[in-house]
C-alpha atoms as a PDB file:
ATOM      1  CA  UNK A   1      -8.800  -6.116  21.579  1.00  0.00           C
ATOM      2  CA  UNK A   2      -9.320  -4.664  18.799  1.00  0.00           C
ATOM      3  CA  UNK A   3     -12.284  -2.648  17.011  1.00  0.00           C
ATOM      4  CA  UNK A   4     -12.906  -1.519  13.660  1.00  0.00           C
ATOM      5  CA  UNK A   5     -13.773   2.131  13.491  1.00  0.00           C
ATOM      6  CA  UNK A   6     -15.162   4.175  10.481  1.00  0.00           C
ATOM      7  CA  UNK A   7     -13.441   6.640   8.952  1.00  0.00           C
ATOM      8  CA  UNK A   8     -10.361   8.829  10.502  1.00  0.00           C
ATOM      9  CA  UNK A   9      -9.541   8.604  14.312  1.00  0.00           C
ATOM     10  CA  UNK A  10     -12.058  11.296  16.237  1.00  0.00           C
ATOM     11  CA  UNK A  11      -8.964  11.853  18.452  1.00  0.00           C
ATOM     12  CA  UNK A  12      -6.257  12.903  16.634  1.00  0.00           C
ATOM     13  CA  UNK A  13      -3.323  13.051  19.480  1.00  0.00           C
ATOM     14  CA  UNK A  14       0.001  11.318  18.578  1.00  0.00           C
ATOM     15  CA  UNK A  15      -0.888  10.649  15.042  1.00  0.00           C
ATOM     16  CA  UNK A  16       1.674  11.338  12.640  1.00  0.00           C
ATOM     17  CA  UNK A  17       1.096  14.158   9.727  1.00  0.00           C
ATOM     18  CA  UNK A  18       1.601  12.116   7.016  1.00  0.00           C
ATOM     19  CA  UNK A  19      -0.976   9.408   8.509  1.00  0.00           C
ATOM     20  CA  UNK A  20      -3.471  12.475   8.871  1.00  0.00           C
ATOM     21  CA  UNK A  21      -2.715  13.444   5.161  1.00  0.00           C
ATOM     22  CA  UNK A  22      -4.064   9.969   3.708  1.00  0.00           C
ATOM     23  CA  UNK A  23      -7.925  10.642   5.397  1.00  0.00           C
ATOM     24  CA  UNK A  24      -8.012  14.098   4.599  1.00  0.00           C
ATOM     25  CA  UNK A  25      -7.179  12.625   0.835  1.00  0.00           C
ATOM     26  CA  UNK A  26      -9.836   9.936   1.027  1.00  0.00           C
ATOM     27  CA  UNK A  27     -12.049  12.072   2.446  1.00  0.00           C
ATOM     28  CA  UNK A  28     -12.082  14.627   0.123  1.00  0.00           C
ATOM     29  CA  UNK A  29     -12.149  12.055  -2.731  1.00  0.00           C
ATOM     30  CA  UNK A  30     -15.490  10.684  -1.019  1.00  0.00           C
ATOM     31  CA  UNK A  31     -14.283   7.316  -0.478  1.00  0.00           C
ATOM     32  CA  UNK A  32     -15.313   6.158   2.703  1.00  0.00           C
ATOM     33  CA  UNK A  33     -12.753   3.384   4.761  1.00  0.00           C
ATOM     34  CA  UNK A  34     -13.123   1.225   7.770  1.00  0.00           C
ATOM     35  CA  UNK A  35      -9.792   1.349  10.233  1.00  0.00           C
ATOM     36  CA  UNK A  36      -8.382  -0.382  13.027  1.00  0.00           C
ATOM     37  CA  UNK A  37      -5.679   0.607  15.384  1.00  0.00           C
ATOM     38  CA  UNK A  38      -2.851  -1.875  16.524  1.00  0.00           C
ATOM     39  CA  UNK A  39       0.504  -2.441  17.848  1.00  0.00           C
ATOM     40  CA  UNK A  40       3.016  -2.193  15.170  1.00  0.00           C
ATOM     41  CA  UNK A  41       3.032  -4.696  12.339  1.00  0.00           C
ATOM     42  CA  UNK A  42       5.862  -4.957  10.216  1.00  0.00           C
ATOM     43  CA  UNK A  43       4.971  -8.657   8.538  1.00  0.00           C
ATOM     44  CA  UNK A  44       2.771 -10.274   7.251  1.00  0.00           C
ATOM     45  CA  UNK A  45       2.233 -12.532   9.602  1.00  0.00           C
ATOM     46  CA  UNK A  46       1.610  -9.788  12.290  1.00  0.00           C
ATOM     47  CA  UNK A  47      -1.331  -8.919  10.099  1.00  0.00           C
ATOM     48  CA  UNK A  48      -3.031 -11.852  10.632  1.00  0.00           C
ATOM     49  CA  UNK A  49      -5.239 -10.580  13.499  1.00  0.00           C
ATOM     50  CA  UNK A  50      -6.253  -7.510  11.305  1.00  0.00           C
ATOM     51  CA  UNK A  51      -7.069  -9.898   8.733  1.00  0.00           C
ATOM     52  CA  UNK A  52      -9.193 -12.234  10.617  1.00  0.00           C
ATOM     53  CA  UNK A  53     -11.182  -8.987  12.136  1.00  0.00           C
ATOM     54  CA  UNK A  54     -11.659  -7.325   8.324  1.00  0.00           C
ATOM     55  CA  UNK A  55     -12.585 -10.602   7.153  1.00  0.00           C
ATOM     56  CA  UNK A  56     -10.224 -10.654   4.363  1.00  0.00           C
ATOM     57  CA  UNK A  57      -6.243 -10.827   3.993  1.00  0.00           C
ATOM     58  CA  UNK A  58      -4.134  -7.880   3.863  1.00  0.00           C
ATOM     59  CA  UNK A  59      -2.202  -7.173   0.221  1.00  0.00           C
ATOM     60  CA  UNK A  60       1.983  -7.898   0.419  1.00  0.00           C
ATOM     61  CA  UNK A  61       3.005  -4.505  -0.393  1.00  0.00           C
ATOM     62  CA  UNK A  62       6.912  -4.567  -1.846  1.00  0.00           C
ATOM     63  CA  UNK A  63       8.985  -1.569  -2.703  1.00  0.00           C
ATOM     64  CA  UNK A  64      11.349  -2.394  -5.176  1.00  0.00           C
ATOM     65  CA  UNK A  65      14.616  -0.995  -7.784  1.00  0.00           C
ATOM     66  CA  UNK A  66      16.497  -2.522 -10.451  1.00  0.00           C
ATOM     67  CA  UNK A  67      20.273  -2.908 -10.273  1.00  0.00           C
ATOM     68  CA  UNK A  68      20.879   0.534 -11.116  1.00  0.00           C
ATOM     69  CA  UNK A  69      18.645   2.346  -8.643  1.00  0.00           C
ATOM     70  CA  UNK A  70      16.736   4.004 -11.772  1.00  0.00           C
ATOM     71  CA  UNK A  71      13.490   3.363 -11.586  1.00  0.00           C
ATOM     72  CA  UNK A  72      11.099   2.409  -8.616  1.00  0.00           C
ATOM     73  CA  UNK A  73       8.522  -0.309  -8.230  1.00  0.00           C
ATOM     74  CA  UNK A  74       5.512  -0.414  -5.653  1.00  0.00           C
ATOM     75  CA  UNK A  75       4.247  -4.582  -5.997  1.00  0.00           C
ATOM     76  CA  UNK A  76       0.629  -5.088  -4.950  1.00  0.00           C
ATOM     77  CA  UNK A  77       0.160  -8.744  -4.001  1.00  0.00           C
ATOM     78  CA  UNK A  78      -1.797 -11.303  -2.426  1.00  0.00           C
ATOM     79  CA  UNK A  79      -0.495 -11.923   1.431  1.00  0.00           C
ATOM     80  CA  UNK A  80       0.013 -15.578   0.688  1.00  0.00           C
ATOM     81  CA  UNK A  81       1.440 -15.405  -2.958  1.00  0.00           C
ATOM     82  CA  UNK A  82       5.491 -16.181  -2.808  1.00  0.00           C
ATOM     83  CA  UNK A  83       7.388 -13.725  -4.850  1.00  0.00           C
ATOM     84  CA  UNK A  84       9.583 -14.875  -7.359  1.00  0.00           C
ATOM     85  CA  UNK A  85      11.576 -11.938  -9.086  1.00  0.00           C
ATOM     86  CA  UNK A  86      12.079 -13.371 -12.533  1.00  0.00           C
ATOM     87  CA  UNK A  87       8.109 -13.660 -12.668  1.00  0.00           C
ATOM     88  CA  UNK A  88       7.868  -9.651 -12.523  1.00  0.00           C
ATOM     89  CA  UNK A  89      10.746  -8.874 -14.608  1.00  0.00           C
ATOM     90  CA  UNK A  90      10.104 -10.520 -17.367  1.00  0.00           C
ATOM     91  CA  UNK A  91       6.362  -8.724 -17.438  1.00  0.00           C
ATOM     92  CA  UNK A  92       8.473  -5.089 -16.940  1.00  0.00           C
ATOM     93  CA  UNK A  93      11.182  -5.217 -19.037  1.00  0.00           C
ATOM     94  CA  UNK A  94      13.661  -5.380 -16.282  1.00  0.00           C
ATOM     95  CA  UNK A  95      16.329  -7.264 -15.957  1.00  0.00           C
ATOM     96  CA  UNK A  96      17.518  -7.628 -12.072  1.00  0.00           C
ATOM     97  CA  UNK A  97      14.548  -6.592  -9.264  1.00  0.00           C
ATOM     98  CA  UNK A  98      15.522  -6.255  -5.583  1.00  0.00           C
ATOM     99  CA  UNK A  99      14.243  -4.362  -2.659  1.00  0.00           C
ATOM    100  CA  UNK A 100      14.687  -1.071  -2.843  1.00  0.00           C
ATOM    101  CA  UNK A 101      16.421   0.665   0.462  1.00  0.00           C
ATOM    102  CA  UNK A 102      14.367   2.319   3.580  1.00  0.00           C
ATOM    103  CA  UNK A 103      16.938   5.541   2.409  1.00  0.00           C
ATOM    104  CA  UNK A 104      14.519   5.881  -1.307  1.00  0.00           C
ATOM    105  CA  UNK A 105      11.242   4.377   0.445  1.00  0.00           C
ATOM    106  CA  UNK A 106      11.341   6.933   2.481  1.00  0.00           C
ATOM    107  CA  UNK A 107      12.616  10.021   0.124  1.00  0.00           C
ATOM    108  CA  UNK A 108       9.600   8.835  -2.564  1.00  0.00           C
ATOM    109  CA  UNK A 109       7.006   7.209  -0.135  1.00  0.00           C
ATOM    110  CA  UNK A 110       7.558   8.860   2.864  1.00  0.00           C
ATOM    111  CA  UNK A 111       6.933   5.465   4.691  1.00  0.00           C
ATOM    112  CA  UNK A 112       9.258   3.729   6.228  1.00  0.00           C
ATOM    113  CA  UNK A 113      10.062  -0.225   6.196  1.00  0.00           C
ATOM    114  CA  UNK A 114       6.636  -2.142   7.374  1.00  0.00           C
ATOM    115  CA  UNK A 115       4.464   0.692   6.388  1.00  0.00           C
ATOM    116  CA  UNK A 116       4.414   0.288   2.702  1.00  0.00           C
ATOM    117  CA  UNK A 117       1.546   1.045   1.078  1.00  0.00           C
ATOM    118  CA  UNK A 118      -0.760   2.372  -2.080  1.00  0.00           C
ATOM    119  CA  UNK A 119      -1.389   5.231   0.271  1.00  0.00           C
ATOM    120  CA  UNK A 120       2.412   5.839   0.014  1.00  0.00           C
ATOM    121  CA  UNK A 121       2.100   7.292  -3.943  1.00  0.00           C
ATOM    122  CA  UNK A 122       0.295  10.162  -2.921  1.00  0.00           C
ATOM    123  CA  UNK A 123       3.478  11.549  -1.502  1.00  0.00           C
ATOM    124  CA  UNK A 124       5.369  10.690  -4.848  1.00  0.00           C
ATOM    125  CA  UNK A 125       4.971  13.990  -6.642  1.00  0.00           C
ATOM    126  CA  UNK A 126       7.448  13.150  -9.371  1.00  0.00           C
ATOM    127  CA  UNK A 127       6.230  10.084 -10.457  1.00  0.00           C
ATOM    128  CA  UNK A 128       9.249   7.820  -9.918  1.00  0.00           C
ATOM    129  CA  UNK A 129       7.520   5.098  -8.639  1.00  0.00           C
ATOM    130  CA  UNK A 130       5.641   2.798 -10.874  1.00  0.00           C
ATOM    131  CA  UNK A 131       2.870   0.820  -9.074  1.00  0.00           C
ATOM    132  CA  UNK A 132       2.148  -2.720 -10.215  1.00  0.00           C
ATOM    133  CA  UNK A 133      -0.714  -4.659  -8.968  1.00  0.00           C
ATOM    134  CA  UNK A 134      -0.915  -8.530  -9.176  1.00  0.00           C
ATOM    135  CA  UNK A 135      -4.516  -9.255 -10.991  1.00  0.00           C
ATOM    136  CA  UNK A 136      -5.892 -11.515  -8.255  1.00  0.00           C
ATOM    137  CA  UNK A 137      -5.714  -8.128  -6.185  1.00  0.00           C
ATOM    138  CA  UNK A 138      -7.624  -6.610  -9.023  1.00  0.00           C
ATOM    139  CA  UNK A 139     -10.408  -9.132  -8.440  1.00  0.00           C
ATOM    140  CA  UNK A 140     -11.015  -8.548  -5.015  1.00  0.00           C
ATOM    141  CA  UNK A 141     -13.448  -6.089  -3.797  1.00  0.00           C
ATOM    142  CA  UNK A 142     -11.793  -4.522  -0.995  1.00  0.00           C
ATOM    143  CA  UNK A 143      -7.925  -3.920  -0.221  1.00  0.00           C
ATOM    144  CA  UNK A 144      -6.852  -3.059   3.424  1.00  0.00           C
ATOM    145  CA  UNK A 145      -3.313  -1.085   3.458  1.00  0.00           C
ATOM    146  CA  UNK A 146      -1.545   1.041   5.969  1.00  0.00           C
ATOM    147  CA  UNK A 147      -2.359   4.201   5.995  1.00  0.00           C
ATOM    148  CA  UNK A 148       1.427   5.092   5.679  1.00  0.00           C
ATOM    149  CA  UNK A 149       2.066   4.141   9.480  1.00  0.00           C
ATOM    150  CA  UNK A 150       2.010   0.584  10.729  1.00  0.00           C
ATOM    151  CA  UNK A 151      -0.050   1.317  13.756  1.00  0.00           C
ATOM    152  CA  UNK A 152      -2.963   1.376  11.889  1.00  0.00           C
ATOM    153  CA  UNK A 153      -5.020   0.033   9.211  1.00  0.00           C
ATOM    154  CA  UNK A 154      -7.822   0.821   6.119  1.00  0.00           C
ATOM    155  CA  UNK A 155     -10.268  -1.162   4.376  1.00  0.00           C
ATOM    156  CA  UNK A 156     -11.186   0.527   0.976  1.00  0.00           C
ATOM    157  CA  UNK A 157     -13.347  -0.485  -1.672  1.00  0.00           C
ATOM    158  CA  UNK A 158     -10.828  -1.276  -4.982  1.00  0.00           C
ATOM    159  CA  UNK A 159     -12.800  -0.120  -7.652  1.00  0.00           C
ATOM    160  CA  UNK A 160     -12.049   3.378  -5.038  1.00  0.00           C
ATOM    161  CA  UNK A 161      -8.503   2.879  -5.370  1.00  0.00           C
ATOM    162  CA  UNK A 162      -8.332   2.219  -9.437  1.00  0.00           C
ATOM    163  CA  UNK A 163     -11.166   4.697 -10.142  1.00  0.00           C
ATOM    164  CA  UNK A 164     -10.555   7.633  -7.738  1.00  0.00           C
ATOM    165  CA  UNK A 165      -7.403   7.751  -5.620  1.00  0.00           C
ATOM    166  CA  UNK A 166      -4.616   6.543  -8.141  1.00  0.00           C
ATOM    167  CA  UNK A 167      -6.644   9.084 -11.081  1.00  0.00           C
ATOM    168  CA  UNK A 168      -6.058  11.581  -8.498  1.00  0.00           C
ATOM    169  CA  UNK A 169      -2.864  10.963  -7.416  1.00  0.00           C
ATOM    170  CA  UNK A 170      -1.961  10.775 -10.902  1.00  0.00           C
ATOM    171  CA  UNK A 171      -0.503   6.653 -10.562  1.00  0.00           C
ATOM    172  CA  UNK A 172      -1.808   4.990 -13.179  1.00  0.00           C
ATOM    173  CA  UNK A 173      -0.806   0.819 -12.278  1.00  0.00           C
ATOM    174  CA  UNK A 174       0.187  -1.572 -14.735  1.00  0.00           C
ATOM    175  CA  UNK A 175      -1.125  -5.009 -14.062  1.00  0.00           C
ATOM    176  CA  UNK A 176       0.968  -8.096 -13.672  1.00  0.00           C
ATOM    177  CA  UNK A 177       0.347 -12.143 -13.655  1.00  0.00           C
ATOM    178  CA  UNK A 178       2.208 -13.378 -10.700  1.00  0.00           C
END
């Protein structure tokens, strides 16, 4: 079964550095986050059940390149909003989108496949990803993310994310009409 907690984990055992880095970030940023622990999820479907418990649908995170591997994309989305590449590219200025590989999501991110995530840009230093959030996403008042592992999962308050963790992070978003 499973419970929603507030804030980070009192026991910390097993959990993975990079997990730990995203509370200490919230928490010194003052924004306060509901989580849940889980088995794995690695689609959306398998997020279902955290959905249902939160009370809301998790956001389709997707981690994407153009042809030439220059430049980096990080897709905010609805959960139940099909993707349709020409949509996005035409709104970038980029001709031919495709998933970037686990090999860059991991060297920018630090996240691997089924762990993407918002949380993920804090651990882009250089700023070669661009995030870009859908505007129904922009219109919700909470997102819930990974916090950079799959096993677990945050509700934040949005307005947190746009006016406090992205500002600090130094991410600015550009929003797109999907």
């Amino acid at each position: 079964m499973l419970i929603i907690q507030e804030g980070r984990p009192k026991d910390l055992s097993g959990r993975l550095d990079k997990e730990l880095r995203v509370y200490d970030l919230l928490e010194k940023l003052g924004i306060g986050f509901d989580r849940v622990d889980h088995e794995p999820m690695e689609t959306m479907e398998a997020c279902q059940q955290v959905d249902e418990l939160f009370g809301i649908p998790m956001c389709k995170n997707l981690f994407l390149c153009n042809a030439q591997k220059t430049k980096f994309y990080l897709l905010l989305m609805p959960g139940d909003k099909k993707f349709k590449t020409k949509d996005l590219s035409k709104q970038i200025g980029s001709a031919r989108l495709s998933f970037a590989s686990a090999d860059d999501m991991e060297k920018y991110l630090d996240i691997t496949p089924g762990s993407v995530s918002v949380m993920g840009l804090m651990n882009d230093k250089e700023n070669v990803v661009q995030l870009l959030i859908d505007e129904e996403i922009l219109q919700e008042e909470y997102i819930i993310c990974h916090p950079c592992i799959n096993t677990s999962s945050i509700k934040l308050k949005t307005k947190d994310i746009l006016n406090k963790f992205l500002p600090e992070i130094r991410h600015m978003p550009i929003n797109v009409k999907l």
